[in-house]
Protein backbone atom coordinates (compact mmCIF):
# COMPACT_ATOMS: atom_id res chain seq x y z
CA UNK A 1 67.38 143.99 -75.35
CA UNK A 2 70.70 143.30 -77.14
CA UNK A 3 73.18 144.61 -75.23
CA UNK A 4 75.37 144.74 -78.34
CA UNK A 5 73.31 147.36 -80.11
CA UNK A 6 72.42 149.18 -76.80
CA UNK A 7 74.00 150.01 -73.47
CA UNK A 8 72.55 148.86 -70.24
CA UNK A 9 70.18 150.94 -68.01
CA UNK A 10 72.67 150.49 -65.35
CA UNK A 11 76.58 149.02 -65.63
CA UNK A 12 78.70 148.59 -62.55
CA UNK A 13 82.63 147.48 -63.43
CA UNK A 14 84.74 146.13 -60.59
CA UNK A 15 82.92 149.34 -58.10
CA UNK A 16 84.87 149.73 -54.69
CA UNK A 17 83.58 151.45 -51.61
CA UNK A 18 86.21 151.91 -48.33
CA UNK A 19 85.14 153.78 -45.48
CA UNK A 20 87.92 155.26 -42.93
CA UNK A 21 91.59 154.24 -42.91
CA UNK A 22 94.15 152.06 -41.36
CA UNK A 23 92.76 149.50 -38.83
CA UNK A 24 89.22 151.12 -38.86
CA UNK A 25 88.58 150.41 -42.42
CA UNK A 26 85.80 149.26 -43.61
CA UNK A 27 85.30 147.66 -47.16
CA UNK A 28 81.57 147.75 -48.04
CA UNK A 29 82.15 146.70 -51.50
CA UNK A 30 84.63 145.03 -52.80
CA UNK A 31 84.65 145.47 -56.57
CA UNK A 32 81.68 144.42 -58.02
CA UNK A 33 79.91 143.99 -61.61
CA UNK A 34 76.45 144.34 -62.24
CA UNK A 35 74.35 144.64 -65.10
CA UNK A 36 70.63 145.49 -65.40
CA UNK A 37 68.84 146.14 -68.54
CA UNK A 38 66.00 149.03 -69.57
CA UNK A 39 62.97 147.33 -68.45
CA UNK A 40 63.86 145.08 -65.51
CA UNK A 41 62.84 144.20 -61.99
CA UNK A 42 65.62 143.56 -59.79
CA UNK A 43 65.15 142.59 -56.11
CA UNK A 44 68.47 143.29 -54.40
CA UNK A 45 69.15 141.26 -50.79
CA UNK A 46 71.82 140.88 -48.01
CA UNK A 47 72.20 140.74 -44.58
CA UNK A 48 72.43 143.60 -43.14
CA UNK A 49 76.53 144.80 -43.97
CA UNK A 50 76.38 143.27 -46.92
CA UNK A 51 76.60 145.80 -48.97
CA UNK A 52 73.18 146.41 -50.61
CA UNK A 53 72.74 149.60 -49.18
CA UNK A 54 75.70 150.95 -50.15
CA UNK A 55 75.22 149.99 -53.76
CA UNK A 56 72.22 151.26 -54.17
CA UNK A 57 73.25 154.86 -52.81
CA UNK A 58 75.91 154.51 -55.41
CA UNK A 59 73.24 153.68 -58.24
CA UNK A 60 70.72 156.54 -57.24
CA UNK A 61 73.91 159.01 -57.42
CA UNK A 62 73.52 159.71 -53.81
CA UNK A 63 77.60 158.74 -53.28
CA UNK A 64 80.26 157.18 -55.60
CA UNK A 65 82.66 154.65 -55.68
CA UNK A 66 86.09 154.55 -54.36
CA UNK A 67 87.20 152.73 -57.64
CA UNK A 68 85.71 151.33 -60.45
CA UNK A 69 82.83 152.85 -63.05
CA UNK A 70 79.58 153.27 -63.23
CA UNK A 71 77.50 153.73 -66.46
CA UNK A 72 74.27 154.97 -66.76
CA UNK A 73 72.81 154.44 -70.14
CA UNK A 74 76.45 154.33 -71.12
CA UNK A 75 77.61 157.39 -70.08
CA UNK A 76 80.26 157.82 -67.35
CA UNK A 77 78.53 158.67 -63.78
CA UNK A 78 81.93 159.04 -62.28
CA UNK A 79 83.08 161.99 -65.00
CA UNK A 80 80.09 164.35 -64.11
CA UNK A 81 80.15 166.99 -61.45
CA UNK A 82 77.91 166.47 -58.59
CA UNK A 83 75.39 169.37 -60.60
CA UNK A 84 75.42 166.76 -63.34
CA UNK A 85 74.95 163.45 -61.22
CA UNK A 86 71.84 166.31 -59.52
CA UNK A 87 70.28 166.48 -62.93
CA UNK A 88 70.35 162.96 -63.40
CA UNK A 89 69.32 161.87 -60.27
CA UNK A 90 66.08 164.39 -60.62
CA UNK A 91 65.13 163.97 -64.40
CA UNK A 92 65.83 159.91 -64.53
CA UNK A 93 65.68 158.35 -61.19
CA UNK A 94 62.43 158.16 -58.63
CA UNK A 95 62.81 156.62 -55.10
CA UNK A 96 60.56 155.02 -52.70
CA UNK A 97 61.18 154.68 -49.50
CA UNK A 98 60.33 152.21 -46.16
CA UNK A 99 59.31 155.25 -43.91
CA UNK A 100 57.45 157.24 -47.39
CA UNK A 101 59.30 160.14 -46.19
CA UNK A 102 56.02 162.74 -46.99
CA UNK A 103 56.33 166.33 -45.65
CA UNK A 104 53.36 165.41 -42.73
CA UNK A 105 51.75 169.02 -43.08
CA UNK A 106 51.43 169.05 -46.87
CA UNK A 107 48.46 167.33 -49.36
CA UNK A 108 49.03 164.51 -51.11
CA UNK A 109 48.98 166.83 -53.97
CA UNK A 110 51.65 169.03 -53.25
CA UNK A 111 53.58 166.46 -51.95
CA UNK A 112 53.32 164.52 -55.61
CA UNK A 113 54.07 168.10 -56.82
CA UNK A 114 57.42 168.69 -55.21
CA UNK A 115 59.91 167.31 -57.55
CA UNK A 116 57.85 169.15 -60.09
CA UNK A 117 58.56 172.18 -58.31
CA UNK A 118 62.04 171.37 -57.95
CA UNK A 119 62.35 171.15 -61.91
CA UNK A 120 60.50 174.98 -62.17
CA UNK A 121 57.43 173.84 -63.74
CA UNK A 122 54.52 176.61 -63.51
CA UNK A 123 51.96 175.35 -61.33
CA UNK A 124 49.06 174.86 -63.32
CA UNK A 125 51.24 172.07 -64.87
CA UNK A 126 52.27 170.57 -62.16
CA UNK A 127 48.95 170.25 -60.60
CA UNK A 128 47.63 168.61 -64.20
CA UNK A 129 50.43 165.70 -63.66
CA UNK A 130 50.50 164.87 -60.12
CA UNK A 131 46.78 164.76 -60.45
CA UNK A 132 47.77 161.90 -63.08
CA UNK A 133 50.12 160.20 -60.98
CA UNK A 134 47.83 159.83 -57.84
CA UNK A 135 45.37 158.26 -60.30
CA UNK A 136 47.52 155.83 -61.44
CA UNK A 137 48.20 154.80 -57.99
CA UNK A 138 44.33 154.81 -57.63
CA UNK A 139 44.13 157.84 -55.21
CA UNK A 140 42.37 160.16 -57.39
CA UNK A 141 39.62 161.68 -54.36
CA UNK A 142 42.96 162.08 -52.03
CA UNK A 143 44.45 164.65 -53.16
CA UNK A 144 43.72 167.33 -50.67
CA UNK A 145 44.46 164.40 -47.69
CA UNK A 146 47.24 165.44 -45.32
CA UNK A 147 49.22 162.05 -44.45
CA UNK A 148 48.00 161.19 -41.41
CA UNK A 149 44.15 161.13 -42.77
CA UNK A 150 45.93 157.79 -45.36
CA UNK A 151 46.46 154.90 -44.06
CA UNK A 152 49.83 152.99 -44.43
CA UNK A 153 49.12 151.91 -47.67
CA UNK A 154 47.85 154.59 -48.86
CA UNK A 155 50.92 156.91 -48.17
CA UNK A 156 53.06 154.55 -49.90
CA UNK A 157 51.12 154.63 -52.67
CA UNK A 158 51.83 159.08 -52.17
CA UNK A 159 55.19 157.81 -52.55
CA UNK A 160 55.21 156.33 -55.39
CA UNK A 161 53.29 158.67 -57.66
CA UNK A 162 55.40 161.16 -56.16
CA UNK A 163 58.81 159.33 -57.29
CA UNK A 164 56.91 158.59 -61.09
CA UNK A 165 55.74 162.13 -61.71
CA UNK A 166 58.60 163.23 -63.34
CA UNK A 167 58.50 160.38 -65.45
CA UNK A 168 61.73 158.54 -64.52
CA UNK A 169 63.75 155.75 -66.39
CA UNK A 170 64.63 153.79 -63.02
CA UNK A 171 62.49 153.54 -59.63
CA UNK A 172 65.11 152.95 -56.96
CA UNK A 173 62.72 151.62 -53.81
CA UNK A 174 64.35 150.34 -50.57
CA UNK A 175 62.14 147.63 -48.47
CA UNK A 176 58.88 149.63 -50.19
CA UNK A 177 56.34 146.85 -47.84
CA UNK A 178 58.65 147.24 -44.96
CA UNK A 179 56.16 149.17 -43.16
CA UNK A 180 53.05 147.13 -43.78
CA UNK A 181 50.86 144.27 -43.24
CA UNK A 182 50.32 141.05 -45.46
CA UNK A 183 47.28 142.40 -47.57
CA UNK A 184 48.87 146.09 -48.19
CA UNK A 185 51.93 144.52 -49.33
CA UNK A 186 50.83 142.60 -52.31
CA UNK A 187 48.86 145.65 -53.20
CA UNK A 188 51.52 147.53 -53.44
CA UNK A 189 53.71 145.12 -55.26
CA UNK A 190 50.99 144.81 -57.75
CA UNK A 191 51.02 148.20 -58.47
CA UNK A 192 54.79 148.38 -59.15
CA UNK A 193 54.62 145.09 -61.57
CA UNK A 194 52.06 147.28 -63.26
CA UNK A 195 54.65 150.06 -63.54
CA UNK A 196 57.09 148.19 -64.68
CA UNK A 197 55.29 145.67 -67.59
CA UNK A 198 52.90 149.25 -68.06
CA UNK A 199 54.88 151.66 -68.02
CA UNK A 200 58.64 150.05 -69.14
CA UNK A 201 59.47 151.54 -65.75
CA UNK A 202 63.29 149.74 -64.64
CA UNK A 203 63.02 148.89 -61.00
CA UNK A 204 65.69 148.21 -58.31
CA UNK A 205 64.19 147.35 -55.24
CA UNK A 206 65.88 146.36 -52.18
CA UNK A 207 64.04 143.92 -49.71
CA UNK A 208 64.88 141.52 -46.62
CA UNK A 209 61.86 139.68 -47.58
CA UNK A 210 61.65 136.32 -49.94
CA UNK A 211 57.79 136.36 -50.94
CA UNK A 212 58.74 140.25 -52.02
CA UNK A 213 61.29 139.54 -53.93
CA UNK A 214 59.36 136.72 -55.67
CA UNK A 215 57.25 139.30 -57.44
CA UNK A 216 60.40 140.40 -59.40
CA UNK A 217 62.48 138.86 -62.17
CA UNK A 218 65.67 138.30 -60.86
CA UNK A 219 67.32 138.89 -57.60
CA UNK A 220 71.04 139.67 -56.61
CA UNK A 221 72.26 138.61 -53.44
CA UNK A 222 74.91 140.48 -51.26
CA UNK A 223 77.19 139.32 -48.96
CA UNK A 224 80.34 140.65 -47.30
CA UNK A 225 80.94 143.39 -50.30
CA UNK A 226 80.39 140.91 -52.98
CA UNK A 227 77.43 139.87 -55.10
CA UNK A 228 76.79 135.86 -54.10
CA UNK A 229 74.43 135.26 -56.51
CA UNK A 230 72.80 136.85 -59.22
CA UNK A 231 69.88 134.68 -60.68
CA UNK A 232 66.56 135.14 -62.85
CA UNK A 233 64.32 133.87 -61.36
CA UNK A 234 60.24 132.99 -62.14
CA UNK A 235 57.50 134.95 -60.13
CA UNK A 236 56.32 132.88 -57.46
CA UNK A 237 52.56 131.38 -58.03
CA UNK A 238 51.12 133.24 -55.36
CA UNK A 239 52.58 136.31 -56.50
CA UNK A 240 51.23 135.58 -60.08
CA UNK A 241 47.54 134.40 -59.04
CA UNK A 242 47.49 138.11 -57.25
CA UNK A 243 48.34 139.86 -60.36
């Protein structure tokens, strides 16, 4: 993408984030800039304070900066109300989740079906498109499954066709194969390359894990508020023979 012609998926400029005052301050980010085109695959990492967490709740609009900007698509995240970063959150942004977060007494369907619902779609359509989803995540058969008849994997996979339903621009996904073994894992990774060379889906995807984040295309490394390194890097040959 030429970044001349076309503003970036996401731009951070010099962001800030300070917690508390005085002597119990704390600085999780320290001004950082960060870049990611339509179309990428980021893998974000850090020890734990670092300062990953905290910049991803400020890209998924969940909380905003104590200085700096934030562009998404080249508009001005910090100039909307919080109905406006709402909108954007629901009608551009999915998110996955370690735990899957599913409502336990509720099918796989509905649960694919509840951002639908959140949007007022009539029923009938959202049934049509979270059937879609859970086939693209190759769980058509599941749909009337509760989450404790899936197994680990397949619940993620829930997950996921429930954060692409409404057909976002960016899948935000924090330690998505934190839950599960060896095997699962590269299933589900394989499914989200797919999303992303398939479907032009932009993914962010924070992970404490270095044969994860080899299934990306570059990975940005936090430490103490600041980005260390930031460096494209080529998939792994394991993680390509899997593909």
């Amino acid at each position: 993408m030429n970044s001349a012609h076309s503003p970036a998926m996401i731009e951070l400029s010099q962001v800030t984030k300070f917690y508390g005052e005085g002597e119990g301050e704390v600085r999780a980010l320290r001004g950082i800039d960060l870049r990611i085109e339509a179309g990428e695959f980021v893998a974000v990492m850090g020890p734990s304070g670092s300062g990953k967490s905290t910049c991803m709740n400020i890209l998924g609009c969940l909380d905003t900066p104590t200085s700096g900007h934030y562009r998404f698509l080249g508009v001005p995240v910090g100039e909307m109300s919080a109905d406006q970063r709402a909108l954007l959150r629901r009608n551009y942004l999915g998110f996955v989740f370690q735990g899957f977060n599913l409502l336990s007494r509720t099918t796989a369907l509905e649960n694919v079906e509840l951002p639908l619902v959140y949007r007022g779609l009539p029923a009938a359509e959202r049934h049509v498109r979270a059937k879609k989803a859970l086939l693209e995540v190759g769980l058509t058969g599941r749909e009337s499954h509760v989450p404790s008849q899936l197994s680990g994997g397949q619940q993620q996979r829930v997950a996921i066709a429930r954060a692409i339903v409404s057909q976002p621009r960016v899948l935000f996904a924090d330690e998505p194969t934190g839950n599960l073994d060896s095997a699962t894992s590269v299933e589900i990774m394989k499914l989200l390359t797919a999303l992303n060379e398939q479907r032009g889906i932009t993914i962010v995807m924070v992970t404490h894990e270095p044969d994860i984040a080899a299934w990306t295309h570059r990975v940005v490394k936090f430490r103490d508020g600041l980005i260390e390194n930031d460096e494209v890097v080529r998939r792994s040959e394991s993680a390509v023979r899997s593909l």
